[in-house]
N, C-alpha and C. Protein backbone atom coordinates (compact mmCIF):
# COMPACT_ATOMS: atom_id res chain seq x y z
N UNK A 1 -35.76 22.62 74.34
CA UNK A 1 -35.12 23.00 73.10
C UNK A 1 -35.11 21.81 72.16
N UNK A 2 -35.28 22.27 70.92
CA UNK A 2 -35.04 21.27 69.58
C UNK A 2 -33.67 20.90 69.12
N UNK A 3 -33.10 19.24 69.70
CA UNK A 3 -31.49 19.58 69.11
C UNK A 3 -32.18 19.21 68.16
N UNK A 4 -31.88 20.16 67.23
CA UNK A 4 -31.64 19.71 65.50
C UNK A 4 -30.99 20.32 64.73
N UNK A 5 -30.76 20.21 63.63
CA UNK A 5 -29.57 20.79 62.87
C UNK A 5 -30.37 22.59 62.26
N UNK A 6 -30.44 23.59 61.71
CA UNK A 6 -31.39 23.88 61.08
C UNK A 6 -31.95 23.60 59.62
N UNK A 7 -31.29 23.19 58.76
CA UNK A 7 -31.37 22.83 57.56
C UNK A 7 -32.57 21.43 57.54
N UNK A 8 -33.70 21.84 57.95
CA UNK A 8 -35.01 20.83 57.64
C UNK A 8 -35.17 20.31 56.48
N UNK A 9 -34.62 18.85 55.87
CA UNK A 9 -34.99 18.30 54.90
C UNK A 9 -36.01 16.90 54.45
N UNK A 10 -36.40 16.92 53.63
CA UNK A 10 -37.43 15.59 53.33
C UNK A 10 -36.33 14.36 53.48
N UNK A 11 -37.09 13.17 53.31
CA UNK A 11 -37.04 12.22 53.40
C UNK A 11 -36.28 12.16 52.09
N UNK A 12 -36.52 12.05 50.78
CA UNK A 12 -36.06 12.15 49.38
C UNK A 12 -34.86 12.46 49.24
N UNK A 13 -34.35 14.25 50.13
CA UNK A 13 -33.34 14.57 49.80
C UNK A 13 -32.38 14.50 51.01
N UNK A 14 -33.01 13.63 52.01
CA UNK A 14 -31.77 13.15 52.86
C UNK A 14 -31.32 11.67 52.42
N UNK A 15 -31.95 10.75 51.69
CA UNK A 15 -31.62 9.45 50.94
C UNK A 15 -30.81 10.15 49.85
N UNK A 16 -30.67 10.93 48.92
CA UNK A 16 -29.87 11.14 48.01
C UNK A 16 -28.79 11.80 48.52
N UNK A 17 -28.61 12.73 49.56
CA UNK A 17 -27.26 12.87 50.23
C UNK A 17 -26.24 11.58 51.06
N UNK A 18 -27.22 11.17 51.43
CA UNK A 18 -27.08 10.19 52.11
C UNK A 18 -26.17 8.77 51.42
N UNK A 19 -26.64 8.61 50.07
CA UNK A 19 -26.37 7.47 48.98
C UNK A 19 -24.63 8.73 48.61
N UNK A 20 -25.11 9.59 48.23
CA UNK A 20 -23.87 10.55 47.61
C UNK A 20 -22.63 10.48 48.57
N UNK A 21 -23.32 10.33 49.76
CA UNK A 21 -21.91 10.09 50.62
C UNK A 21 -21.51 9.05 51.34
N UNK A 22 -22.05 8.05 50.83
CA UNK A 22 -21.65 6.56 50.80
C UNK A 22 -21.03 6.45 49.56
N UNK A 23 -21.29 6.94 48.54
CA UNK A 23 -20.93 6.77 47.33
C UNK A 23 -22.15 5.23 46.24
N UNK A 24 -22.85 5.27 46.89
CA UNK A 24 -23.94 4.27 46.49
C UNK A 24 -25.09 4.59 45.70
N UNK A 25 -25.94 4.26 44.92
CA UNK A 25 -27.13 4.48 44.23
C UNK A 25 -28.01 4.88 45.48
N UNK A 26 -28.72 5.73 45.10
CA UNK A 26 -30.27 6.37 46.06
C UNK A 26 -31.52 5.26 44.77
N UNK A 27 -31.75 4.50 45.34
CA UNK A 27 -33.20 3.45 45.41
C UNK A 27 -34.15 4.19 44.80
N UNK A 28 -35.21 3.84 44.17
CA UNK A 28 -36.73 4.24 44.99
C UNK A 28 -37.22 4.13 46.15
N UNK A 29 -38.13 5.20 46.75
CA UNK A 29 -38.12 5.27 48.01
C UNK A 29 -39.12 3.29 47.87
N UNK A 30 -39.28 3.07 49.38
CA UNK A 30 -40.23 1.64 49.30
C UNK A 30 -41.86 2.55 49.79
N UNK A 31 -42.66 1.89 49.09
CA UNK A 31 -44.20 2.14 48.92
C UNK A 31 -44.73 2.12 50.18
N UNK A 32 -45.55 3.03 50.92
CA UNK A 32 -46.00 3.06 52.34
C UNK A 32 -46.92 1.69 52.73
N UNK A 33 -47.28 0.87 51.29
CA UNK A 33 -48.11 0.03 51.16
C UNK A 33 -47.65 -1.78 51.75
N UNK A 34 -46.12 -1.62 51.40
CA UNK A 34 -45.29 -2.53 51.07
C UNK A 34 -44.25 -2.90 52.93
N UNK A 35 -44.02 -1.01 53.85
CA UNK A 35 -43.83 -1.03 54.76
C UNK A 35 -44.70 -1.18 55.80
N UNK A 36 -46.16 -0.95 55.68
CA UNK A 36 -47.12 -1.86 56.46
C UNK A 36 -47.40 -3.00 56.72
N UNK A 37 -47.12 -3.63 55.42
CA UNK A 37 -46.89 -5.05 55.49
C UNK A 37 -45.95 -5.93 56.01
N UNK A 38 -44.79 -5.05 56.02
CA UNK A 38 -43.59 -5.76 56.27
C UNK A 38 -43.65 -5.24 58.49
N UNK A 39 -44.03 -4.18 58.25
CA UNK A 39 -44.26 -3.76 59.62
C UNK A 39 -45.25 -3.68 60.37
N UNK A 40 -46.47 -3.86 60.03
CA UNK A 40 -47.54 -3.54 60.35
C UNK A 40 -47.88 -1.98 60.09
N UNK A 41 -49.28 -1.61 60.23
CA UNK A 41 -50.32 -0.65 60.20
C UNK A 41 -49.29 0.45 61.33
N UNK A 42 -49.83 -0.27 62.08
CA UNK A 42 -49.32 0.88 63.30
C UNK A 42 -48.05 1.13 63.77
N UNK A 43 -46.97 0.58 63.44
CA UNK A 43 -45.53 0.40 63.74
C UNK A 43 -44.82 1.45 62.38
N UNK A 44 -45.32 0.98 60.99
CA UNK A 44 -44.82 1.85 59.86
C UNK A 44 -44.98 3.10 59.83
N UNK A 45 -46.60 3.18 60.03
CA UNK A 45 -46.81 5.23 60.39
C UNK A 45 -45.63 5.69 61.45
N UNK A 46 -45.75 5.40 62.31
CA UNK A 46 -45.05 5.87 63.63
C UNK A 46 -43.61 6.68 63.51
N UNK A 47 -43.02 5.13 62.53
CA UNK A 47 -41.40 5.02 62.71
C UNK A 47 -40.85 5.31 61.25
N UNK A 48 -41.65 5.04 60.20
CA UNK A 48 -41.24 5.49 59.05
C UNK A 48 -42.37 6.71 58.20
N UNK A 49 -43.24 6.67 58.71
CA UNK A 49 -44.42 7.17 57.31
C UNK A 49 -44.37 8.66 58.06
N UNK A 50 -44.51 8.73 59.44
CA UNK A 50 -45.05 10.09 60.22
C UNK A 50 -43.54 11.25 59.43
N UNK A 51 -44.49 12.18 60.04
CA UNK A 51 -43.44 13.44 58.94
C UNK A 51 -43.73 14.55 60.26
N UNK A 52 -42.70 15.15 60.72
CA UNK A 52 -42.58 16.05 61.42
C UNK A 52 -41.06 17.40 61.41
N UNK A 53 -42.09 18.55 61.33
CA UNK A 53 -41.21 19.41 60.81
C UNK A 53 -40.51 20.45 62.08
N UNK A 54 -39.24 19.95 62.34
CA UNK A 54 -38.67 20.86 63.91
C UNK A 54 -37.86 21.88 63.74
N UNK A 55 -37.49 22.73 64.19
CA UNK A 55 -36.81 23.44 63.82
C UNK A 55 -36.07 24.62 65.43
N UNK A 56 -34.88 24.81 65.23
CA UNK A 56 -34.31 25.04 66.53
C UNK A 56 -34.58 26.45 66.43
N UNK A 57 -35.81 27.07 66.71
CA UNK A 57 -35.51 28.53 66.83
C UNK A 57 -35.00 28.95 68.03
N UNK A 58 -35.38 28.24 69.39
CA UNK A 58 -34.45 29.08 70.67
C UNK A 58 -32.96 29.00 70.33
N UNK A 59 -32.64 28.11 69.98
CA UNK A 59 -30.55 27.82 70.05
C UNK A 59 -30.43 28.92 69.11
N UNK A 60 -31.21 29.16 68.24
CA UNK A 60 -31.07 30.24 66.99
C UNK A 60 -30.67 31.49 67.64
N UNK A 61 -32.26 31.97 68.18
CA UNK A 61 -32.23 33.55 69.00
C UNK A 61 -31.20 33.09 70.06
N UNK A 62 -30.63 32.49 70.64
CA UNK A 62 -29.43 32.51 71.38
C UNK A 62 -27.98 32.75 70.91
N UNK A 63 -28.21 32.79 69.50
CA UNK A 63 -26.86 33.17 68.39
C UNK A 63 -25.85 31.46 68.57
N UNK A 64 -26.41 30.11 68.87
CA UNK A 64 -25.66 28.86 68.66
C UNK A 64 -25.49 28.87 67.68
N UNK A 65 -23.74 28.43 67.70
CA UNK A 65 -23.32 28.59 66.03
C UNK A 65 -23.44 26.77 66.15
N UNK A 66 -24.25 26.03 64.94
CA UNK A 66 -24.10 24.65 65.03
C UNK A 66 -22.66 24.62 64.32
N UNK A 67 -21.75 23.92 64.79
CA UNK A 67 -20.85 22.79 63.72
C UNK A 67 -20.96 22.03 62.19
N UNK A 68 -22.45 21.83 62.15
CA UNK A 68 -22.72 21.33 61.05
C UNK A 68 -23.80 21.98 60.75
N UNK A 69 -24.31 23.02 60.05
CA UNK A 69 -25.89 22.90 60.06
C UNK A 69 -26.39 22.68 58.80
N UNK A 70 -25.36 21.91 57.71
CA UNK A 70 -26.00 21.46 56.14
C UNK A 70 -26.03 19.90 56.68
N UNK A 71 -26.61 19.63 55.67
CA UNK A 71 -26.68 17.63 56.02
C UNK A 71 -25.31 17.15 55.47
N UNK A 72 -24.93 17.44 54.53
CA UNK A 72 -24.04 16.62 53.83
C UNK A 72 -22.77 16.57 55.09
N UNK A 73 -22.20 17.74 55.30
CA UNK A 73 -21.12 17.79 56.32
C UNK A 73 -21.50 17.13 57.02
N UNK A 74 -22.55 16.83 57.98
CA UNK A 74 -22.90 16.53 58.99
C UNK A 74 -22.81 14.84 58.85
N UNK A 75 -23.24 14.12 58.01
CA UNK A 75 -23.41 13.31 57.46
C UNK A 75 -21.50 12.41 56.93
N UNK A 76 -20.62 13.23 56.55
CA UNK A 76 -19.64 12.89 56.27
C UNK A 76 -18.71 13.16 57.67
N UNK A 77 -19.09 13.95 58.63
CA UNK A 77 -18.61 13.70 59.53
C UNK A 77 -18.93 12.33 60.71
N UNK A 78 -20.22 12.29 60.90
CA UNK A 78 -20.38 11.15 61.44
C UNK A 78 -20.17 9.84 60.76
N UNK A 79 -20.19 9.80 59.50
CA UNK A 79 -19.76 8.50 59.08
C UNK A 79 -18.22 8.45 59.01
N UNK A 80 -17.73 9.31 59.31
CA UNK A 80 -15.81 9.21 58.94
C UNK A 80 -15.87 8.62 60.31
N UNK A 81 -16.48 9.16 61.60
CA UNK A 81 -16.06 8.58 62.76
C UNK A 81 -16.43 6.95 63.01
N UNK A 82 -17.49 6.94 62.61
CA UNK A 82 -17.76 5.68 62.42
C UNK A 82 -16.63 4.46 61.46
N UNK A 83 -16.35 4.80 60.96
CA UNK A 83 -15.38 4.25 60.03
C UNK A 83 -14.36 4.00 60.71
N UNK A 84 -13.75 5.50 61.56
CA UNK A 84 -12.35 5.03 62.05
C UNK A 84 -12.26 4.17 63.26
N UNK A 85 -13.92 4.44 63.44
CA UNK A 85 -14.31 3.46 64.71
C UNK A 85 -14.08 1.91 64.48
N UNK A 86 -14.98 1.62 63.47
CA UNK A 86 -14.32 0.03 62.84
C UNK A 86 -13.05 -0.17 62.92
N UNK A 87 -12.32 0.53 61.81
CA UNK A 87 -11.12 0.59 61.98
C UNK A 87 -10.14 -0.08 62.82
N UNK A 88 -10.62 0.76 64.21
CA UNK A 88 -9.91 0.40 65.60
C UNK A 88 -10.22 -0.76 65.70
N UNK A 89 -11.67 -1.03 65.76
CA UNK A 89 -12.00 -2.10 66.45
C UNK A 89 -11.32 -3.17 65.12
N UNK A 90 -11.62 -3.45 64.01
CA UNK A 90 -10.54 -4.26 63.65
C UNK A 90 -9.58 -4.45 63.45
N UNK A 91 -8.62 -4.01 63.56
CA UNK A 91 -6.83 -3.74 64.23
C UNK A 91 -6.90 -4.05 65.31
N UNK A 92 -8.15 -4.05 66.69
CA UNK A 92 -7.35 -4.81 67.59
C UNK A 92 -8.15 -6.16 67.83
N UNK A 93 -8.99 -6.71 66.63
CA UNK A 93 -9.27 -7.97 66.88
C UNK A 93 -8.14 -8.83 66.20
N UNK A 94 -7.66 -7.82 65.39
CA UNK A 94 -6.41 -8.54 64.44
C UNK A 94 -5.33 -9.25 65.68
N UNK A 95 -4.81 -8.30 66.89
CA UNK A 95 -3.70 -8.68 67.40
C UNK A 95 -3.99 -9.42 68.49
């Protein structure tokens, strides 16, 4: 099975949700030209350039209700946990 969310989005419009819920500017993306260089040929395709489109149809026909299946929720939920995660952890480096 495919864990994935179903809501399949690009690269483009998961950086602009992404910036929206940080509350930060969305960039220009960086040039595939510029991440070869910085990564090499064969390391940049792989991990940044490759594009693959998944999609959960078994969990689907099984009627799985996801928790999150838009990005943005999904996205503001894991970063809230993350946050309160810091949080902790600095409150108890404090004492």
């Amino acid at each position: 099975m495919n864990a994935v969310a179903p809501g399949a989005v690009r690269q483009l419009e998961f950086a602009r949700t992404l910036a929206r819920v940080l509350g930060r500017p969305a960039w220009m993306p960086a040039p595939a030209f510029a991440l070869r260089l910085l990564l090499g040929r064969e390391m940049a395709d792989e991990l940044l350039l490759a594009s693959q489109r998944v999609e959960p149809r078994r969990l689907q026909e099984t009627g799985y209700a996801f928790r999150f299946p838009a990005l943005e929720p999904a996205l503001l939920h894991v970063l809230a946990r993350g946050s309160a995660a810091r949080s902790l952890t600095t409150r108890a480096d404090a004492i």
